[in-house]
Protein backbone atom coordinates (compact mmCIF):
# COMPACT_ATOMS: atom_id res chain seq x y z
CA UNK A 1 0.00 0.00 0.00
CA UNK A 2 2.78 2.02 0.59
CA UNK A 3 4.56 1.83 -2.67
CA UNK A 4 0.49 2.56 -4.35
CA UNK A 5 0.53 5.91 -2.56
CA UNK A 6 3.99 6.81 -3.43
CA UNK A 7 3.02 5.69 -6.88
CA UNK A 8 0.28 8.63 -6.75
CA UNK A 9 3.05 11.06 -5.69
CA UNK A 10 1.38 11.13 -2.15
CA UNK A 11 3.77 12.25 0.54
CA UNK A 12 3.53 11.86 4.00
CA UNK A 13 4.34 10.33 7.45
CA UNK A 14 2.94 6.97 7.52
CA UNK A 15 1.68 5.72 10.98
CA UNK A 16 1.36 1.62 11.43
CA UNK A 17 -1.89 0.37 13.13
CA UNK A 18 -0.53 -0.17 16.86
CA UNK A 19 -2.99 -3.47 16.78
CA UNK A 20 -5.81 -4.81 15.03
CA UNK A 21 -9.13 -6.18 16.70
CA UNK A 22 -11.25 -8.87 15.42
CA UNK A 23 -14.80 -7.60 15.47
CA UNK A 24 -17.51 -9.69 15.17
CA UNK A 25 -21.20 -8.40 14.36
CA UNK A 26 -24.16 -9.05 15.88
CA UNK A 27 -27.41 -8.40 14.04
CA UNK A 28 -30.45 -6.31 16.07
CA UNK A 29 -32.86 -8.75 17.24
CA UNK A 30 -36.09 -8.36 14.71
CA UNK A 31 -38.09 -6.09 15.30
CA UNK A 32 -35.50 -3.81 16.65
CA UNK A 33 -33.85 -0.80 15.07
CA UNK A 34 -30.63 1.05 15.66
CA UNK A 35 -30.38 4.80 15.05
CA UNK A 36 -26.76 6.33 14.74
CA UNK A 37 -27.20 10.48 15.19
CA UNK A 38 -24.43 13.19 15.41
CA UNK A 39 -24.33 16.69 15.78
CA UNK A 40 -21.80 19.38 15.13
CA UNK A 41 -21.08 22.88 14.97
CA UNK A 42 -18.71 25.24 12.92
CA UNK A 43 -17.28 27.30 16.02
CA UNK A 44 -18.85 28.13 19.92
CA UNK A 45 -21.49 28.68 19.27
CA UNK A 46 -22.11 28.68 15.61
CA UNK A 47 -23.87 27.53 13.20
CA UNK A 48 -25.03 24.08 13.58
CA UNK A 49 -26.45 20.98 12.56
CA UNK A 50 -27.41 17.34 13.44
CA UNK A 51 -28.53 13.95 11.57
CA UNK A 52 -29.35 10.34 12.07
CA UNK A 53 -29.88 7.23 10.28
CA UNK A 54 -32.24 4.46 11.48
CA UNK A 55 -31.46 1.09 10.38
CA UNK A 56 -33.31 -2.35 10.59
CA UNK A 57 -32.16 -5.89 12.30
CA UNK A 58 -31.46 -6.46 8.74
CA UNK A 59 -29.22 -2.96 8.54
CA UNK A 60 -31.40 -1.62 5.87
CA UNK A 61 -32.29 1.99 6.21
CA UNK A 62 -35.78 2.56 7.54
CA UNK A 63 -35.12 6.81 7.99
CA UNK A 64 -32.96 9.45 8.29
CA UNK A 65 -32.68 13.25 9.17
CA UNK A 66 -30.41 16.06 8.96
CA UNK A 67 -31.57 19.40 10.46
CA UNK A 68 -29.43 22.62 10.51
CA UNK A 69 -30.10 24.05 13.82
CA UNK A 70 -28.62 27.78 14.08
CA UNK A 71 -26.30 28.82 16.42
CA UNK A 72 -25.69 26.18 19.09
CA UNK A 73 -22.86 24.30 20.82
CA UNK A 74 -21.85 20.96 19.63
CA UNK A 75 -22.95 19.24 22.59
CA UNK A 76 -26.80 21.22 21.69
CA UNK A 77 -26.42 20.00 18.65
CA UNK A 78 -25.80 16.42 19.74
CA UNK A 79 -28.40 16.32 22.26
CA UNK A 80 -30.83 17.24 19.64
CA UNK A 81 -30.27 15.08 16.81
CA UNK A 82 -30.61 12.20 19.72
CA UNK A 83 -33.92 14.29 20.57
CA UNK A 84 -34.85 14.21 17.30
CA UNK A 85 -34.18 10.29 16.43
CA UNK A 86 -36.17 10.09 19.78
CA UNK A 87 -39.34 12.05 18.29
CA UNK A 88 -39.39 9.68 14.88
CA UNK A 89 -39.55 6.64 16.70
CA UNK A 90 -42.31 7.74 18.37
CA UNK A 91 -43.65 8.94 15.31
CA UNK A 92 -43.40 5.86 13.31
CA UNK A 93 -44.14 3.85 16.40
CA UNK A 94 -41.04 1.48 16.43
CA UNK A 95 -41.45 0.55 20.07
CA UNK A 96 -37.50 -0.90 20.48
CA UNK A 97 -34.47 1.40 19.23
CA UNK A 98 -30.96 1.42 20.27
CA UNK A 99 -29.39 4.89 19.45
CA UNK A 100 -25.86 5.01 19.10
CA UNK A 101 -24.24 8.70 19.57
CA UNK A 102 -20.46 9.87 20.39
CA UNK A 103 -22.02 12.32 22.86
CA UNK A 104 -21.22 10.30 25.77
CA UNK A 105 -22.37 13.23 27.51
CA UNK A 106 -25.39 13.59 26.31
CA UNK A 107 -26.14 9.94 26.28
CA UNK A 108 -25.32 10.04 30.33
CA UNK A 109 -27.75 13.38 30.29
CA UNK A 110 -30.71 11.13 28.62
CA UNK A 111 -30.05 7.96 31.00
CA UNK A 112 -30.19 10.17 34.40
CA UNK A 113 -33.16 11.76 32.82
CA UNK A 114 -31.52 15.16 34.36
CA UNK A 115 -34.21 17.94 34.32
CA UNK A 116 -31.35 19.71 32.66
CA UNK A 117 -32.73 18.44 29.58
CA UNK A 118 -35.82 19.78 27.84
């Protein structure tokens, strides 16, 4: 792979993978669905916006969103795209979801149902 991207004229410092993990998948159960959301933001605050995609047991993709927000935080604009993944469910009355989200945060937030959140 190395001599490919030299090939291309690429230049750079080349890091090696300290070690590799085997990874094995496990599907959702049927009737479940898993919805992977995200938010970000250009500065703080600035202008923001968050997504998600909802996926079947089967990983096909039922839904998704992406909403630009305004001016917000990151972590606002996190906690709202899980918000928002939350609402659709509802919506479309899928009773079991697993959301995945890199706001550990805001996932904490969400599981202590703090009144901090709206």
């Amino acid at each position: 792979q190395y001599l490919l991207l030299y090939g291309l004229h690429i230049n750079g410092r080349f890091f090696r993978t300290p070690q590799i993990f085997l990874v094995h998948w496990i599907p959702l159960l049927p009737g479940w669905s898993k919805i992977y959301t995200d938010g970000s933001s250009f500065g703080q605050p600035e202008s923001s916006t968050c997504c998600g995609v909802f996926r079947n047991s089967r990983s096909f993709v039922l839904d998704y969103f992406v909403s630009k927000l305004g001016m917000d935080f990151t972590f606002e604009a996190e906690l709202v795209g899980v918000m928002t993944a939350i609402s659709i469910d509802f919506v479309c009355s899928w009773q079991r979801f697993w959301i995945k989200s890199d706001s550990a945060y805001g996932m904490d937030l969400l599981n202590s149902r703090s009144k901090l959140v709206p």
